[in-house]
C-alpha atoms as a PDB file:
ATOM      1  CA  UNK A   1      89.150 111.398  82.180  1.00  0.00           C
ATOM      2  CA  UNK A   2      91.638 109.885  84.493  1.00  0.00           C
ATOM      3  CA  UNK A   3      91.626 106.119  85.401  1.00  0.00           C
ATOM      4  CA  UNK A   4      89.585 105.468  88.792  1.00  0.00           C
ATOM      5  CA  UNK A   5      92.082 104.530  91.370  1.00  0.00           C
ATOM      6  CA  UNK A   6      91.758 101.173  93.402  1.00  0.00           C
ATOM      7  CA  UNK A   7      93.528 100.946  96.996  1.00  0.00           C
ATOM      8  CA  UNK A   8      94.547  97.499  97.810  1.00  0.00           C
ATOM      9  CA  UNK A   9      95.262  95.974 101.099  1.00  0.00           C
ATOM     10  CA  UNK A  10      96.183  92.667 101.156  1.00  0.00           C
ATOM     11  CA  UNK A  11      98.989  90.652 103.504  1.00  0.00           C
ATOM     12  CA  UNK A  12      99.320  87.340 101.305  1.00  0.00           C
ATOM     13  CA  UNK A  13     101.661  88.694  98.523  1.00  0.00           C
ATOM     14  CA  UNK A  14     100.427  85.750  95.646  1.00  0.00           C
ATOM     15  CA  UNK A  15      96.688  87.184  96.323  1.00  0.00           C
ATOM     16  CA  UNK A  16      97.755  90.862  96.207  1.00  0.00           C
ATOM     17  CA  UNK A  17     100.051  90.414  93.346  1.00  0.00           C
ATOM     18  CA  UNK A  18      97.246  88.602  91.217  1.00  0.00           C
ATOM     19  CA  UNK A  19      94.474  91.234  92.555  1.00  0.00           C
ATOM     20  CA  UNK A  20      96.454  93.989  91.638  1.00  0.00           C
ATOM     21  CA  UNK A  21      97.168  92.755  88.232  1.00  0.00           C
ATOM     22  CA  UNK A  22      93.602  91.632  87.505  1.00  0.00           C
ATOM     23  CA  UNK A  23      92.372  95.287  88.620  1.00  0.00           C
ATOM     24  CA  UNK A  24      95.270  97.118  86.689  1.00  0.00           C
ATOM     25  CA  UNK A  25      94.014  94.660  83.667  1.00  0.00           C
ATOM     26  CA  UNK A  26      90.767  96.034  83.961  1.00  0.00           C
ATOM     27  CA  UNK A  27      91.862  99.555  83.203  1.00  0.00           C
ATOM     28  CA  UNK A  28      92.142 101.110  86.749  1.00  0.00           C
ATOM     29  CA  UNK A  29      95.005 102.627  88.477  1.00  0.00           C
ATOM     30  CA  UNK A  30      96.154 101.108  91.296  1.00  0.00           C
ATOM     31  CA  UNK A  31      97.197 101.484  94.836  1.00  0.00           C
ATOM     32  CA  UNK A  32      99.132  99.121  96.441  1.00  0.00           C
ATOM     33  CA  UNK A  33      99.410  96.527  97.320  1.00  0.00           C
ATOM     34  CA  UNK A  34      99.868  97.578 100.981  1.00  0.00           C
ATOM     35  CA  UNK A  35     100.368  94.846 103.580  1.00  0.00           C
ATOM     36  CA  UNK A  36      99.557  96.559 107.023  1.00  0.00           C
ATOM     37  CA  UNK A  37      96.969  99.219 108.026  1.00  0.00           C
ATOM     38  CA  UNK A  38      99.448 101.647 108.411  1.00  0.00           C
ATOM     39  CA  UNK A  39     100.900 101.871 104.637  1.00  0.00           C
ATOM     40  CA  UNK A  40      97.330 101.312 103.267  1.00  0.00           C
ATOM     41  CA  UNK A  41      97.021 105.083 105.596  1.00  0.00           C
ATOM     42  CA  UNK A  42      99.183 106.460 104.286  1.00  0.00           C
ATOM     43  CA  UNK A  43      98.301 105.596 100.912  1.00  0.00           C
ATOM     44  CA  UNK A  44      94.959 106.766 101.349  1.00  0.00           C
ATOM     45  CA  UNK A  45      96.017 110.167 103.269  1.00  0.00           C
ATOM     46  CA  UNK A  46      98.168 111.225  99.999  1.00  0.00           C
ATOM     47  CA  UNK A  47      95.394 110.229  97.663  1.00  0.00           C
ATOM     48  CA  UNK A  48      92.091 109.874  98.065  1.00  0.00           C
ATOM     49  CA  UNK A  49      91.227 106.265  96.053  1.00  0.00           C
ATOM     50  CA  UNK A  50      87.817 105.995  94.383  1.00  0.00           C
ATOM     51  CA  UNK A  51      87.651 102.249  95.771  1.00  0.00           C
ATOM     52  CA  UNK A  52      89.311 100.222  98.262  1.00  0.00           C
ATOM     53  CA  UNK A  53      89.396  96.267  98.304  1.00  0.00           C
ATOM     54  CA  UNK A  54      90.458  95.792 101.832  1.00  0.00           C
ATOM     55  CA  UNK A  55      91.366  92.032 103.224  1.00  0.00           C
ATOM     56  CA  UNK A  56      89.761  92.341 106.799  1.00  0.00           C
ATOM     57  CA  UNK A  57      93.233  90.265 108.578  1.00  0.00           C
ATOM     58  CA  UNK A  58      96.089  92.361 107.591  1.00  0.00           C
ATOM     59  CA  UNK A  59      99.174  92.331 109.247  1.00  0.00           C
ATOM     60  CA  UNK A  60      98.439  94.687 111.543  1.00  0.00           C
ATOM     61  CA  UNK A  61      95.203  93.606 112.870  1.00  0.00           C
ATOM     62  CA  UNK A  62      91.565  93.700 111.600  1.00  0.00           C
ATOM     63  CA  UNK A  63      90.927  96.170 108.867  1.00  0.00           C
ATOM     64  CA  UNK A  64      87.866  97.918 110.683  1.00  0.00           C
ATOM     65  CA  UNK A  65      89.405 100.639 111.770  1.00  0.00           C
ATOM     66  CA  UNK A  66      90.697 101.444 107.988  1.00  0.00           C
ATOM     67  CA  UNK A  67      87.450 100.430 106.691  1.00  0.00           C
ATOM     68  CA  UNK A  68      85.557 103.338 108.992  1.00  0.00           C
ATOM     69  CA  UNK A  69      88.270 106.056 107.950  1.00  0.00           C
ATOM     70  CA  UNK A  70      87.529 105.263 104.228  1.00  0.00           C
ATOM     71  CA  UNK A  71      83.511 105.020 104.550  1.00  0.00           C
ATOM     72  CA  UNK A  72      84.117 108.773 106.684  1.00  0.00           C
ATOM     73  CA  UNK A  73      85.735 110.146 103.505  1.00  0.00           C
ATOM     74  CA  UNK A  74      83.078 108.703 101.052  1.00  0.00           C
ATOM     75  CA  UNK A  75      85.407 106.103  99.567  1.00  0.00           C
ATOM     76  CA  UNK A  76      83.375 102.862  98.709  1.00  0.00           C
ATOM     77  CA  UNK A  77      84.839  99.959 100.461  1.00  0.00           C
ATOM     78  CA  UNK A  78      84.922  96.421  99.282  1.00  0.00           C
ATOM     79  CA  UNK A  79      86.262  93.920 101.977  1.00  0.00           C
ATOM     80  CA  UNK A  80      87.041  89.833 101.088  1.00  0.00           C
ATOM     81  CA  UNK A  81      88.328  87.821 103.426  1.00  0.00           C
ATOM     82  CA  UNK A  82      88.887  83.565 103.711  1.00  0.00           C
ATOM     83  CA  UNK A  83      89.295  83.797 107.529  1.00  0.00           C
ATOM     84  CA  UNK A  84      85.653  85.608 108.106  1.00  0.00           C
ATOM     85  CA  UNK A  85      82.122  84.743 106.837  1.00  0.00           C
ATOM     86  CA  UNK A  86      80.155  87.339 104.601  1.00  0.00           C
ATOM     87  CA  UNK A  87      77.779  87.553 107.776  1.00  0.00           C
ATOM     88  CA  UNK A  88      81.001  87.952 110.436  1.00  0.00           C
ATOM     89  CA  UNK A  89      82.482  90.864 108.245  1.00  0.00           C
ATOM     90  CA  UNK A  90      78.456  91.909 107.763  1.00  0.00           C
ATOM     91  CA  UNK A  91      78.169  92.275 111.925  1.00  0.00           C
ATOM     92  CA  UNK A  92      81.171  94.397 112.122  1.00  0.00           C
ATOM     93  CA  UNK A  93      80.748  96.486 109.260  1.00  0.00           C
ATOM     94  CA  UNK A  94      76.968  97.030 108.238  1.00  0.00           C
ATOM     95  CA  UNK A  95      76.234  97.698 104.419  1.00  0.00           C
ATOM     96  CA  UNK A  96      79.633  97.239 103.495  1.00  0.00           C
ATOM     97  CA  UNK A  97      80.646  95.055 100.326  1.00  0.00           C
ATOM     98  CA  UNK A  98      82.117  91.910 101.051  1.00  0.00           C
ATOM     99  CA  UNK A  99      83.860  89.002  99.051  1.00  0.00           C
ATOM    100  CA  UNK A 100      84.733  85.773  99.688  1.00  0.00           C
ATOM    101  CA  UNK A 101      88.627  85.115  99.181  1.00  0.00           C
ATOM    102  CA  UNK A 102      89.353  83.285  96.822  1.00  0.00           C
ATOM    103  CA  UNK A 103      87.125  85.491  94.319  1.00  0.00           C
ATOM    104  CA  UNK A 104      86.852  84.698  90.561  1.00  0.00           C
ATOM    105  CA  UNK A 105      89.001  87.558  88.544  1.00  0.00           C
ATOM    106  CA  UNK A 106      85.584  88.482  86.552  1.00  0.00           C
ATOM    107  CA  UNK A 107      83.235  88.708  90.002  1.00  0.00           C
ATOM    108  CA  UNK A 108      85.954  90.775  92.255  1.00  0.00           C
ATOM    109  CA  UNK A 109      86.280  93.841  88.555  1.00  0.00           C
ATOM    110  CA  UNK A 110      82.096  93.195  88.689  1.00  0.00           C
ATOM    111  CA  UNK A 111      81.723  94.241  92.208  1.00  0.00           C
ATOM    112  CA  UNK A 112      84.313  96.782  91.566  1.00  0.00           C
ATOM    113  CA  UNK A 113      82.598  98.504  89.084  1.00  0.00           C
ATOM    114  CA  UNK A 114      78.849  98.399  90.816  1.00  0.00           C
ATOM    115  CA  UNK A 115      80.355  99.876  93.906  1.00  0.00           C
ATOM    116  CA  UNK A 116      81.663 102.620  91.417  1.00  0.00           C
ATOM    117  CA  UNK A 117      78.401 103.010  89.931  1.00  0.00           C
ATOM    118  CA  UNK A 118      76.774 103.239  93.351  1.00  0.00           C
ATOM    119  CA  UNK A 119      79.446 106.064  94.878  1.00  0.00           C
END
């Protein structure tokens, strides 16, 4: 059985660098990092992930957009952010996962595998 495969989108590269590692760690493949919305697209359009941890301020914009193609295509979406409350991200994006940023190592491959369980 192949490895489930995490997209990342994240613009600070210390936080995506130490995400990516943690998730890879934890025995997924991964994605990424990608920096802007339209890499993370791209990504995404050449393989469909089974999870995305999305940073809602890339460098692009707001992450929304992203977020609404992946929840169209089924992908479960986990969004963390320092800049936005849970509530803020909550208001724009309804029953989506969110994360505070900083997240512990431990809590960000928990969520990761419950939203994995849930898909």
């Amino acid at each position: 059985m192949p490895q489930p495969c995490v997209l990342v989108a994240e613009d600070a590269w210390s936080i995506a660098a130490d995400l990516c590692k943690t998730v890879e760690e934890a025995g997924f493949h991964v994605e990424g990092p990608h920096c802007d919305i339209s890499s993370a697209m791209l990504a995404f359009e050449k393989h469909r992930p089974d999870v995305a941890i999305l940073d809602v301020q890339l460098d692009e914009g707001t992450a929304y957009a992203l977020a609404r193609k992946l929840a169209d295509e089924q992908v479960p979406i986990i969004l963390h952010s320092w800049r936005y409350t849970n509530d803020e991200v909550l208001d724009k994006f309804p029953g989506v996962t969110t994360m505070a940023r900083p997240c512990p190592p431990a809590q960000m491959i928990a969520t990761v595998n419950q939203v994995l369980r849930i898909a």
